[in-house]
Structure formats: C-alpha cells, structure tokens
PDB file of N, CA and C in Angstrom:
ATOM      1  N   UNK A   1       3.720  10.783  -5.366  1.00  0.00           N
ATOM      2  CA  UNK A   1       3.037   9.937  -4.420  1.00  0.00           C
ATOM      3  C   UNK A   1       3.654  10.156  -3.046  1.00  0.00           C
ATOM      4  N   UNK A   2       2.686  10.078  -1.801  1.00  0.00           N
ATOM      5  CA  UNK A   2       3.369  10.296  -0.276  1.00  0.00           C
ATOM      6  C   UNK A   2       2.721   9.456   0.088  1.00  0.00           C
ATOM      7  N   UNK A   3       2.957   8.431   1.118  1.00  0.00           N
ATOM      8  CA  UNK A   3       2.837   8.127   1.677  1.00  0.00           C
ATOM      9  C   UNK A   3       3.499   7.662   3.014  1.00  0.00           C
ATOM     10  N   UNK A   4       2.325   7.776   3.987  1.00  0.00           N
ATOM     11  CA  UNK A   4       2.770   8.755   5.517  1.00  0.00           C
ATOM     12  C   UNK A   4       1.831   7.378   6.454  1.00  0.00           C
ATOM     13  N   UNK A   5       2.754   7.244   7.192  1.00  0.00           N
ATOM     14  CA  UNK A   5       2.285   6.065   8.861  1.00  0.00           C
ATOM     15  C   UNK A   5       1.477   7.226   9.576  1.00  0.00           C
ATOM     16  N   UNK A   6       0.162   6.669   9.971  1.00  0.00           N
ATOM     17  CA  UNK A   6      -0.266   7.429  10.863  1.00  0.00           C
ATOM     18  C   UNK A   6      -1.362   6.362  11.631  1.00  0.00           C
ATOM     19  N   UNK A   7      -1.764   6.643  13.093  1.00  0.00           N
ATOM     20  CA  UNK A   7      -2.325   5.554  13.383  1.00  0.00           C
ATOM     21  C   UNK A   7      -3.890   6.177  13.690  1.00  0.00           C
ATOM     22  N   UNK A   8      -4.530   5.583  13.317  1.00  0.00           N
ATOM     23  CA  UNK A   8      -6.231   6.503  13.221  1.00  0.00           C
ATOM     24  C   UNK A   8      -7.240   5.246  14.482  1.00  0.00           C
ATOM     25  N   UNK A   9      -7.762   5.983  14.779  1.00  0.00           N
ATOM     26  CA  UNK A   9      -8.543   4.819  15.489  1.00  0.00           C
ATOM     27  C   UNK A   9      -7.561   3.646  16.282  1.00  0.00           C
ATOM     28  N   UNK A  10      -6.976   3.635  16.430  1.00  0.00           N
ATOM     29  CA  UNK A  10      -5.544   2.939  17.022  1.00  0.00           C
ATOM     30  C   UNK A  10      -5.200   1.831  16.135  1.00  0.00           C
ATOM     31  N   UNK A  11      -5.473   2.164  14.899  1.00  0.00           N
ATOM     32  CA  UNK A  11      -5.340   1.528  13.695  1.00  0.00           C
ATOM     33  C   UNK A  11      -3.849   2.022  12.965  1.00  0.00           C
ATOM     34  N   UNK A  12      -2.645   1.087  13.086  1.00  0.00           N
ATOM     35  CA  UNK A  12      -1.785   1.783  12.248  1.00  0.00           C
ATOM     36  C   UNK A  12      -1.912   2.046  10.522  1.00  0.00           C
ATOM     37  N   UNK A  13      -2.166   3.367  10.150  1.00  0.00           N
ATOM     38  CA  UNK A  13      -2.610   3.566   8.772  1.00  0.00           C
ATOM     39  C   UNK A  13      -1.443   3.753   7.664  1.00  0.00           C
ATOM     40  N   UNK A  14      -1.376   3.359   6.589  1.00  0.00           N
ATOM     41  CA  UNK A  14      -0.516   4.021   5.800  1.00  0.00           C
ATOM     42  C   UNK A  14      -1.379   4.946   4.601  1.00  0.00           C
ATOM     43  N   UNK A  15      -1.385   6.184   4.999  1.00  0.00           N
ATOM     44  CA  UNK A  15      -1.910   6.831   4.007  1.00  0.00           C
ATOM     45  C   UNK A  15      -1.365   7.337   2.622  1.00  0.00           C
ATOM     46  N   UNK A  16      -1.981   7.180   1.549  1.00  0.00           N
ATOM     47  CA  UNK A  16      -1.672   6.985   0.127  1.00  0.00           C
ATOM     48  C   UNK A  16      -1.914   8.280  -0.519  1.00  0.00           C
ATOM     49  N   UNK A  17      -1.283   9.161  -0.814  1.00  0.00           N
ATOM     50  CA  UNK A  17      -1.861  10.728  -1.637  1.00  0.00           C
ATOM     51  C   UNK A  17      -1.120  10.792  -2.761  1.00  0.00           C
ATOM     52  N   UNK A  18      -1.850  11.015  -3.789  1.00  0.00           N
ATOM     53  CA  UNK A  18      -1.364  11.670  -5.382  1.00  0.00           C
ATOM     54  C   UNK A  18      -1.530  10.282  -6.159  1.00  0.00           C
ATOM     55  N   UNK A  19      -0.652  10.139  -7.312  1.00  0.00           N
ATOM     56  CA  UNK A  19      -0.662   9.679  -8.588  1.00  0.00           C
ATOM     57  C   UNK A  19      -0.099   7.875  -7.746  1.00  0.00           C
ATOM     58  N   UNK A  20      -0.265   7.342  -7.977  1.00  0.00           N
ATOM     59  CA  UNK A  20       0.671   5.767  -7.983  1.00  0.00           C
ATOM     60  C   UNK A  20       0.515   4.811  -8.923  1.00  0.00           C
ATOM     61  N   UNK A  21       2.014   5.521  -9.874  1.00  0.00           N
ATOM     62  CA  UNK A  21       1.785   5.322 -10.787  1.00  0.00           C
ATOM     63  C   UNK A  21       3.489   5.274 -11.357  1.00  0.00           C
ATOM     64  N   UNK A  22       4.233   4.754 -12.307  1.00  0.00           N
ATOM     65  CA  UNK A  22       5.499   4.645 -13.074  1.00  0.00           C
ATOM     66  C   UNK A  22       6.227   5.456 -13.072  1.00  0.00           C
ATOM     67  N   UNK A  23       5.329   7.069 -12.905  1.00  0.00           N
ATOM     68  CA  UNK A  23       6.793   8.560 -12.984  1.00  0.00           C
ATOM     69  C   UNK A  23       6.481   8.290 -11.344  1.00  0.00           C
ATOM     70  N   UNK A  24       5.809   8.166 -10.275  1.00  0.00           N
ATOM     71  CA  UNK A  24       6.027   8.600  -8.758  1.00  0.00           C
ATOM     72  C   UNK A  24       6.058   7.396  -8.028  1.00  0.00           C
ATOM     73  N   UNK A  25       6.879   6.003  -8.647  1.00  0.00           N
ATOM     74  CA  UNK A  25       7.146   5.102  -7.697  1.00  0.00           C
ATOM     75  C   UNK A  25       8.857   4.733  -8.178  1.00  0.00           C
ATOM     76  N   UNK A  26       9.813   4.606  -7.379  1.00  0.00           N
ATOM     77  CA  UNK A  26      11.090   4.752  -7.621  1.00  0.00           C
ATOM     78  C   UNK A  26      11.555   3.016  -6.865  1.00  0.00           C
ATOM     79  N   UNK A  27      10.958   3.128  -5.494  1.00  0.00           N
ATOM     80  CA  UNK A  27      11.353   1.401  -5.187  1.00  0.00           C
ATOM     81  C   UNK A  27      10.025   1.245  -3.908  1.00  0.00           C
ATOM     82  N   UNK A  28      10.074  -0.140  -3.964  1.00  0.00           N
ATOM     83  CA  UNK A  28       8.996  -0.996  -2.729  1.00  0.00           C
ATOM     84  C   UNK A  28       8.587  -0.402  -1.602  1.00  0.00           C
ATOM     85  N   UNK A  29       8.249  -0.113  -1.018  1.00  0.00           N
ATOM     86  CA  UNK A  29       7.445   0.326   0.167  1.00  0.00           C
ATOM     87  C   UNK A  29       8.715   0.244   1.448  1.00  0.00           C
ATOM     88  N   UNK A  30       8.785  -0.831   1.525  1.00  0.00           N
ATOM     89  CA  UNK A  30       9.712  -1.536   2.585  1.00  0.00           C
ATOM     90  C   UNK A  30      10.858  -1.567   2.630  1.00  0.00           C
ATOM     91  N   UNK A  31      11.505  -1.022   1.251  1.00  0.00           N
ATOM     92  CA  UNK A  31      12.892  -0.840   1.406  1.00  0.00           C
ATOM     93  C   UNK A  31      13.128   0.609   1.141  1.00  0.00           C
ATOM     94  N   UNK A  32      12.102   1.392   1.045  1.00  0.00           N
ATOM     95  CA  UNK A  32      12.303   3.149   1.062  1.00  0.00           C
ATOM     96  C   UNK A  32      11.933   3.332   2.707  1.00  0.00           C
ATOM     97  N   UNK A  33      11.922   2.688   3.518  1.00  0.00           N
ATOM     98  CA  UNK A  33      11.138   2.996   4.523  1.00  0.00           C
ATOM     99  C   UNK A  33      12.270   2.829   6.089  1.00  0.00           C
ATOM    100  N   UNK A  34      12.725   3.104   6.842  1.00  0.00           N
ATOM    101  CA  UNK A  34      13.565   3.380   7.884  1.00  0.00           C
ATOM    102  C   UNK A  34      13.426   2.401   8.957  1.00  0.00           C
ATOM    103  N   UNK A  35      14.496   2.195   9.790  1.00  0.00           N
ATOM    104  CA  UNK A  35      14.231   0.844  10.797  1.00  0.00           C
ATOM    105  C   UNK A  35      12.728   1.558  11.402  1.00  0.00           C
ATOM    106  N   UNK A  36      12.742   2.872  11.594  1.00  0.00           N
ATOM    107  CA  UNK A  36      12.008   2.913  12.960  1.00  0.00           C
ATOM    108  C   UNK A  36      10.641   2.354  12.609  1.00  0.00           C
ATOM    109  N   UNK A  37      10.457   3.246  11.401  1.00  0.00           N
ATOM    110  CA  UNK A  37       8.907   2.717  10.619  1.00  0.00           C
ATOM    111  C   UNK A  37       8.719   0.962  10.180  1.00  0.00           C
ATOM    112  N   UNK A  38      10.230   0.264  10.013  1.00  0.00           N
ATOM    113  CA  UNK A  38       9.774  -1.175   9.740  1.00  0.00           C
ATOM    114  C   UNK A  38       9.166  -1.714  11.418  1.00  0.00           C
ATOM    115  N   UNK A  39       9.754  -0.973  12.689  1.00  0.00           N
ATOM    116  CA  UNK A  39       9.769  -1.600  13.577  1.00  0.00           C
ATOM    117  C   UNK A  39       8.448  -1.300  14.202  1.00  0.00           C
ATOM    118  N   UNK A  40       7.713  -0.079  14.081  1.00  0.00           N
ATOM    119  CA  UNK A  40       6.470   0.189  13.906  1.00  0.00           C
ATOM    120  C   UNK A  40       5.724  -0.778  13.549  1.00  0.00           C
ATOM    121  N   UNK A  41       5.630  -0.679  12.018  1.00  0.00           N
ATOM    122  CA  UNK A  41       5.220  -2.073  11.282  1.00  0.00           C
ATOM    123  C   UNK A  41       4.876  -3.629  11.946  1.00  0.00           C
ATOM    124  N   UNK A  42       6.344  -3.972  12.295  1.00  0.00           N
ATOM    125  CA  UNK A  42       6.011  -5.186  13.113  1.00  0.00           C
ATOM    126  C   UNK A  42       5.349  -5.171  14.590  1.00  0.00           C
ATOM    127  N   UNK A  43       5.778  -3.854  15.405  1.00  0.00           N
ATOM    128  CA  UNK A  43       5.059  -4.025  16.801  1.00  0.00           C
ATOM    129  C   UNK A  43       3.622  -3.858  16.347  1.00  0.00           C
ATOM    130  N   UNK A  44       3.278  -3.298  15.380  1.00  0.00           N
ATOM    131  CA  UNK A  44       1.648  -3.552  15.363  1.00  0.00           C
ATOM    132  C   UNK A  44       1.033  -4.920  14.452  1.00  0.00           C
ATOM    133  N   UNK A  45       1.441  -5.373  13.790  1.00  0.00           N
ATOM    134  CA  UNK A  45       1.285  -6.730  13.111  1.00  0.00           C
ATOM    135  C   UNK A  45      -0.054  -6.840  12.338  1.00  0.00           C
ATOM    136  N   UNK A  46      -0.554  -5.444  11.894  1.00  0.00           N
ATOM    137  CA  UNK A  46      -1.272  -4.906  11.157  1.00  0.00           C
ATOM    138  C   UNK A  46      -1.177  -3.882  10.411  1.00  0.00           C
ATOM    139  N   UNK A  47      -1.361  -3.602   9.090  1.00  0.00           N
ATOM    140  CA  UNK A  47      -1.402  -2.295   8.756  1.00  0.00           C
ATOM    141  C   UNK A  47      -2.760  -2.416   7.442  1.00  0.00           C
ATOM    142  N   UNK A  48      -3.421  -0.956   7.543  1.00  0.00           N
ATOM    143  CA  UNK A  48      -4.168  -0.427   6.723  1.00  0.00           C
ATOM    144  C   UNK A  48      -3.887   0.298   6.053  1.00  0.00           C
ATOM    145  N   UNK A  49      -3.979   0.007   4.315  1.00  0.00           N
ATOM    146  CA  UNK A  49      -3.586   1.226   3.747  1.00  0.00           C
ATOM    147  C   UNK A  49      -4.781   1.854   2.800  1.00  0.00           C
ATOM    148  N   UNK A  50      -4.838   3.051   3.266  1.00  0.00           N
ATOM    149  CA  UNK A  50      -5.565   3.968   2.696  1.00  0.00           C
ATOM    150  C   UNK A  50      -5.692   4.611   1.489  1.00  0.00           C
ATOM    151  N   UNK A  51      -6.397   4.160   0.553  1.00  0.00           N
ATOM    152  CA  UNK A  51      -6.160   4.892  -0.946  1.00  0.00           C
ATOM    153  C   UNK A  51      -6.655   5.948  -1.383  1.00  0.00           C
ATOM    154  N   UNK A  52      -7.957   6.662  -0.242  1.00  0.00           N
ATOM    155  CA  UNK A  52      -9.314   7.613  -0.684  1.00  0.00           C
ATOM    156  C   UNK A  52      -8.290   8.776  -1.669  1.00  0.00           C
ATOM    157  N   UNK A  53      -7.485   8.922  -1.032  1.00  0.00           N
ATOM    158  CA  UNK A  53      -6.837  10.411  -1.717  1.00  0.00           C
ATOM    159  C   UNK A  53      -5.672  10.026  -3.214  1.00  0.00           C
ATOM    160  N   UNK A  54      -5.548   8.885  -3.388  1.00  0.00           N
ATOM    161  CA  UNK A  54      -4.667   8.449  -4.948  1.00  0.00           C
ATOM    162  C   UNK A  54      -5.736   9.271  -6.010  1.00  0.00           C
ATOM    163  N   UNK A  55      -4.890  10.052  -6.638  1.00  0.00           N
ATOM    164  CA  UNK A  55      -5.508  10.190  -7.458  1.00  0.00           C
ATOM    165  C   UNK A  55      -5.572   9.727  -9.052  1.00  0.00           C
ATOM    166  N   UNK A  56      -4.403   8.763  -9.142  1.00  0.00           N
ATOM    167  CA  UNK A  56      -4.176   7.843 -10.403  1.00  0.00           C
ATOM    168  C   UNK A  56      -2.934   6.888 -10.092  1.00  0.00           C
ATOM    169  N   UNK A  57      -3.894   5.573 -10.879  1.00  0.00           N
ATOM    170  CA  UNK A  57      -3.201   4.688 -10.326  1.00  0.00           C
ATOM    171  C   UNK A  57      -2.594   3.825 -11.783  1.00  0.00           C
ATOM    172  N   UNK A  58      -1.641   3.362 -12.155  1.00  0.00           N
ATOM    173  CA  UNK A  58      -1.466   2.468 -13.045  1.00  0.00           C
ATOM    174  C   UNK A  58      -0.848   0.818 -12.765  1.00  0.00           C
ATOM    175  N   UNK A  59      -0.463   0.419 -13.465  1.00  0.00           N
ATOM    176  CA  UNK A  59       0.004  -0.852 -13.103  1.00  0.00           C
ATOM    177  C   UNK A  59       1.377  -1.063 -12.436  1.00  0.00           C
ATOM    178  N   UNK A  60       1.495  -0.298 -12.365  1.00  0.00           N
ATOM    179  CA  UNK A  60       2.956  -0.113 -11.588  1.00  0.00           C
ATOM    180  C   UNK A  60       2.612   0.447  -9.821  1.00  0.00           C
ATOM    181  N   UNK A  61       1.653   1.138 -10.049  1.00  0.00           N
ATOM    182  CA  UNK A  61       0.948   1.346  -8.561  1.00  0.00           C
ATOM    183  C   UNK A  61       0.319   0.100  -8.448  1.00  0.00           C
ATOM    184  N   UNK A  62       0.162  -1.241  -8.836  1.00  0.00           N
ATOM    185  CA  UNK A  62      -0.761  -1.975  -8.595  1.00  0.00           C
ATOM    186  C   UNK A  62       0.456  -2.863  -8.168  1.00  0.00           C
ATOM    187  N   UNK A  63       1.266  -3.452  -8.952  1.00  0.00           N
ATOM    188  CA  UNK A  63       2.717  -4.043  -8.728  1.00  0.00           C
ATOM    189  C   UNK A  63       3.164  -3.169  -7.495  1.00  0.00           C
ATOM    190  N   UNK A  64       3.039  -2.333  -6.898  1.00  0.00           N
ATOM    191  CA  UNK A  64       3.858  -1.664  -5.899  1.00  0.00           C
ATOM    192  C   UNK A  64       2.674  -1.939  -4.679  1.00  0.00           C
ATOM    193  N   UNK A  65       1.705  -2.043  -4.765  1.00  0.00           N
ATOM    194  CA  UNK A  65       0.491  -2.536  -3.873  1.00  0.00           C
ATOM    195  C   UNK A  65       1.078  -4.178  -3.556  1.00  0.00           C
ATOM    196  N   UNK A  66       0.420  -4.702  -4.566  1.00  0.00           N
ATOM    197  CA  UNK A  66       1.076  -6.374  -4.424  1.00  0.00           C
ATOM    198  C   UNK A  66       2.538  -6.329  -4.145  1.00  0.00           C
ATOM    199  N   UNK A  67       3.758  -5.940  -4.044  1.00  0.00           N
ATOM    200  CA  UNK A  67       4.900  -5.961  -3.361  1.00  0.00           C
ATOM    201  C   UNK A  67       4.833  -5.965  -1.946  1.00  0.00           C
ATOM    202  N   UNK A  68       4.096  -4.770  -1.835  1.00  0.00           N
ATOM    203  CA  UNK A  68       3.718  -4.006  -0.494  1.00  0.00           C
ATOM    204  C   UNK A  68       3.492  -5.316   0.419  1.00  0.00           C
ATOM    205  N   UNK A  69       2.309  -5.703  -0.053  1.00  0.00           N
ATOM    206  CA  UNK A  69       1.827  -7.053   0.695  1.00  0.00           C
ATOM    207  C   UNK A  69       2.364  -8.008   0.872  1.00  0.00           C
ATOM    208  N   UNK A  70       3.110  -8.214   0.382  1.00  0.00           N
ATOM    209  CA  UNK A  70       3.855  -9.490  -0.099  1.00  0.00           C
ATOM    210  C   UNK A  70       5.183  -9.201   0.862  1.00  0.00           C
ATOM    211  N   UNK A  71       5.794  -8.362   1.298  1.00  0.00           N
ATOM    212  CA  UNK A  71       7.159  -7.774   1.625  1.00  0.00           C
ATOM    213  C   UNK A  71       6.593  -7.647   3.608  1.00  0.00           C
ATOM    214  N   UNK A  72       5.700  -7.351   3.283  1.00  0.00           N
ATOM    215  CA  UNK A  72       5.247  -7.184   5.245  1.00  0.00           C
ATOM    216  C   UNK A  72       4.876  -8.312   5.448  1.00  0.00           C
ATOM    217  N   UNK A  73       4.053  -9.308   4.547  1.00  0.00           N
ATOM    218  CA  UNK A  73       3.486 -10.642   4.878  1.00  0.00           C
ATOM    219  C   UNK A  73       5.014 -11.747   5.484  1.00  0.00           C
ATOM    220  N   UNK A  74       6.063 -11.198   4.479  1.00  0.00           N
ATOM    221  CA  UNK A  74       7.553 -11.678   5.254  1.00  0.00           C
ATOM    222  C   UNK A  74       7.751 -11.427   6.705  1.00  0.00           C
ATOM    223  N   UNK A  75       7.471  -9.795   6.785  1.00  0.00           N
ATOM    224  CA  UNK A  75       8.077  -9.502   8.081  1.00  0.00           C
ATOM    225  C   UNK A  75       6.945  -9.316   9.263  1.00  0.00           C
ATOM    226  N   UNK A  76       5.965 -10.801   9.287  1.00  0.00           N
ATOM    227  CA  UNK A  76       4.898 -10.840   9.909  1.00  0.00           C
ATOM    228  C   UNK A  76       3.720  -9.824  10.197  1.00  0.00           C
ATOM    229  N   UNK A  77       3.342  -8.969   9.043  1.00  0.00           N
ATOM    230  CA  UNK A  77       2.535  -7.983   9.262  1.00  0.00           C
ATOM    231  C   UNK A  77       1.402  -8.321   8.265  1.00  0.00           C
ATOM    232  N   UNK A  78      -0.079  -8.415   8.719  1.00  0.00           N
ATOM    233  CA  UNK A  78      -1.103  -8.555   7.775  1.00  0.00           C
ATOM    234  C   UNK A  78      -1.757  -6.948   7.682  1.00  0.00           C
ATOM    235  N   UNK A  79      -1.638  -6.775   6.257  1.00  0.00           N
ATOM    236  CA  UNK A  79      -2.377  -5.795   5.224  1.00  0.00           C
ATOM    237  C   UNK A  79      -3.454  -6.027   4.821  1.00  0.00           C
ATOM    238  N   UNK A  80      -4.227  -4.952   4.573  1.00  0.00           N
ATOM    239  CA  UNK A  80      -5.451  -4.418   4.256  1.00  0.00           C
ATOM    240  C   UNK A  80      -5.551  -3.477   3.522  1.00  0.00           C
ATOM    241  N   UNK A  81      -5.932  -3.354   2.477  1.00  0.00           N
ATOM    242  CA  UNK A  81      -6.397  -1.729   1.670  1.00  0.00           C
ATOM    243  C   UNK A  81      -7.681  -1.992   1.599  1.00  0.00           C
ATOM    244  N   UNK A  82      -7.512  -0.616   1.358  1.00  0.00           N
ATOM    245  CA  UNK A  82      -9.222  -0.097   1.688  1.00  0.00           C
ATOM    246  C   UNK A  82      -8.946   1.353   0.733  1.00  0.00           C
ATOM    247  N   UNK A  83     -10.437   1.500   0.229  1.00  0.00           N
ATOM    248  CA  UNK A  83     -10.878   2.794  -0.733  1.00  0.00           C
ATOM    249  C   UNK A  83     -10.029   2.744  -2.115  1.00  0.00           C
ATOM    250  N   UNK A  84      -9.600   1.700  -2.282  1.00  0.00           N
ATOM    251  CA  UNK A  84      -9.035   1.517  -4.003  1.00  0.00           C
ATOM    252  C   UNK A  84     -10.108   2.339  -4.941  1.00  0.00           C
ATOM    253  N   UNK A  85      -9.384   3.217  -5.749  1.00  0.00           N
ATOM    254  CA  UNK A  85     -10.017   3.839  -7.224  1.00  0.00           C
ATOM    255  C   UNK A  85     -10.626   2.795  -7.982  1.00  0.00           C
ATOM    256  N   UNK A  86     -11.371   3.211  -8.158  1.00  0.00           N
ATOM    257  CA  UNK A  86     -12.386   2.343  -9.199  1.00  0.00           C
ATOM    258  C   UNK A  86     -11.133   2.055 -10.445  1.00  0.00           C
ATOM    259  N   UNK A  87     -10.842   2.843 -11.233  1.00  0.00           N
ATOM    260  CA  UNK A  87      -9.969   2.158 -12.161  1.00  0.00           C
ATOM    261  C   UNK A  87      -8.700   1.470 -11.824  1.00  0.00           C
ATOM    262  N   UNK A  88      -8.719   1.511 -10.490  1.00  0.00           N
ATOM    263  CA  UNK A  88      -7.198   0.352 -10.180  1.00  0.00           C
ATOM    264  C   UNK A  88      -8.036  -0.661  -9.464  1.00  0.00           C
ATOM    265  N   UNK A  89      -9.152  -0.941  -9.472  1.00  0.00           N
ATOM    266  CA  UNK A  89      -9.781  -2.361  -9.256  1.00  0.00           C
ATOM    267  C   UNK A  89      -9.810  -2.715 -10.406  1.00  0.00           C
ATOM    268  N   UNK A  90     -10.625  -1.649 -11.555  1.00  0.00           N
ATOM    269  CA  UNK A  90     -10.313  -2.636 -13.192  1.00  0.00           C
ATOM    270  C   UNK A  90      -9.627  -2.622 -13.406  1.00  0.00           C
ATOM    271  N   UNK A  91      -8.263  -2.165 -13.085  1.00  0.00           N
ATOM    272  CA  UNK A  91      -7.053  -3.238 -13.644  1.00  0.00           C
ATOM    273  C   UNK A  91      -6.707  -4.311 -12.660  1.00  0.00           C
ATOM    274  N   UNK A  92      -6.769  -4.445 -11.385  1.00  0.00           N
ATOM    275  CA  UNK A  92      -6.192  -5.961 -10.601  1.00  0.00           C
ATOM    276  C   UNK A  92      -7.191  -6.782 -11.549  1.00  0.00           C
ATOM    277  N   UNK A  93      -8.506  -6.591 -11.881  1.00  0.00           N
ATOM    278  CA  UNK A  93      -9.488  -7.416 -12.495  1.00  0.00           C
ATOM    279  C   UNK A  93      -9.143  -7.957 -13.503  1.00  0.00           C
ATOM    280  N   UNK A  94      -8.770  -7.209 -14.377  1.00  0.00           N
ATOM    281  CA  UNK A  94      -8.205  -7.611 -15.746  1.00  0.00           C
ATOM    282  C   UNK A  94      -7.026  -8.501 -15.347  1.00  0.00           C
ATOM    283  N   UNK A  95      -5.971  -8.252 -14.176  1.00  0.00           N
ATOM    284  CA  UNK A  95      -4.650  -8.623 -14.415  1.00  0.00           C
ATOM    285  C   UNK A  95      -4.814  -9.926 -13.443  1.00  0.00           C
ATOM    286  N   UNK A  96      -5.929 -10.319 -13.143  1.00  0.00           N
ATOM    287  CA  UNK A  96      -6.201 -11.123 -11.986  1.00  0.00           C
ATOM    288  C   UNK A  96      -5.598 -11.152 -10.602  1.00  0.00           C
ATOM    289  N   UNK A  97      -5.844  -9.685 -10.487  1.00  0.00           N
ATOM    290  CA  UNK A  97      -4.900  -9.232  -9.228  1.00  0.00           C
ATOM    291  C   UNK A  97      -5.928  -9.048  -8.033  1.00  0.00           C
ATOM    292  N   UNK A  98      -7.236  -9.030  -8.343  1.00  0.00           N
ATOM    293  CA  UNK A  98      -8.133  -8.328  -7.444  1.00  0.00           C
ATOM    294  C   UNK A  98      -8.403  -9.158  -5.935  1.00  0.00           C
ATOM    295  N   UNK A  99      -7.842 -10.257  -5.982  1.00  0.00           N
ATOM    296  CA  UNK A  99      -7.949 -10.444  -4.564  1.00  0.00           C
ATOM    297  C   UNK A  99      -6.721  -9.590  -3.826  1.00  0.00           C
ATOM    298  N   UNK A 100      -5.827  -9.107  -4.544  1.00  0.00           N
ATOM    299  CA  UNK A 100      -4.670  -8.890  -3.571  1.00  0.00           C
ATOM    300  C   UNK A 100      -5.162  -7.220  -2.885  1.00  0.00           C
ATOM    301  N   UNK A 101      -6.620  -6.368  -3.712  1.00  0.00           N
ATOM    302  CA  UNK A 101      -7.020  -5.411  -2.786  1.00  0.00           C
ATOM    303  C   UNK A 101      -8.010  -5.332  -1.671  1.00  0.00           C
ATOM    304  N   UNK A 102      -8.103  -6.411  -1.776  1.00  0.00           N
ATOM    305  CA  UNK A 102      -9.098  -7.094  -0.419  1.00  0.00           C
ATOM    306  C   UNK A 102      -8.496  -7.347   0.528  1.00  0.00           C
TER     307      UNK A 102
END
C-alpha cells in the first residue's frame, strides 16, 4: 500500500494505491507520517482521501480508514473518502462501519 499527499484542485489529497489490507498495513496513518506532512494536514483542515486505485481492501484496511479519521478529527482536520471499492463498502456495511466512508 502507498500512500502519497498531493493537492489536486487545491484540494489536499491523500492518495491510496495497492492492497489495504493486514500483510500492507504496519501502523496508523498519523503516526507513520512526519511533522512536515502532520503540519500540512492541519494548515489545510481538510483532507480527501482517494481510494480509485486500492486494489484490495480487508478489514484491517477498513480499521486503518476509521483510525485515519478518527486520529485527524483530534488534530482538527475533517476527512472525506471518496471512490471506496465496492467490497470495502460491503464490509463497513456488514461491520456497521459505513457511515465512517462518507
């Protein structure tokens, strides 16, 4: 899994590529991530994250989504995903997670 800050449309993006999933997530978003990029983070007080390119997701990519959110919502930043895989919406669904990809 990579994921890379990039700002699109003057939108700060976090783009999402490969598997997110139990062998390619090691720790939280926010604590693999460097002052400069947390400080990024907060001067924009938004972020979008981009899923079009995941190409498998399990529940551990879903737990690492909901962290995600949950960990910037601390450090005053509101999240957004956008383009979730169809099978990692049926699982927030099942796990009653699905508001947290909205």
């Amino acid at each position: 899994m990579q994921a890379e800050l990039e700002l699109r449309d003057k939108v700060l993006t976090l783009v999402v590529k490969g598997d997110l999933d139990q062998l390619t997530l090691k720790k939280d978003y926010w604590v693999s991530i460097d002052a400069n990029a947390k400080k990024q983070l907060q001067d924009a007080a938004t972020l979008m994250v981009c899923l079009n390119d995941v190409d498998r997701a399990d529940s551990a990519g879903l737990a690492w989504l909901i962290n995600l959110k949950r960990d910037l919502k601390q450090h005053n930043v509101n999240v957004s995903i956008h383009d979730s895989p169809t099978k990692l919406i049926e699982l927030a669904k099942l796990s009653n997670a699905d508001s947290f990809l909205a």
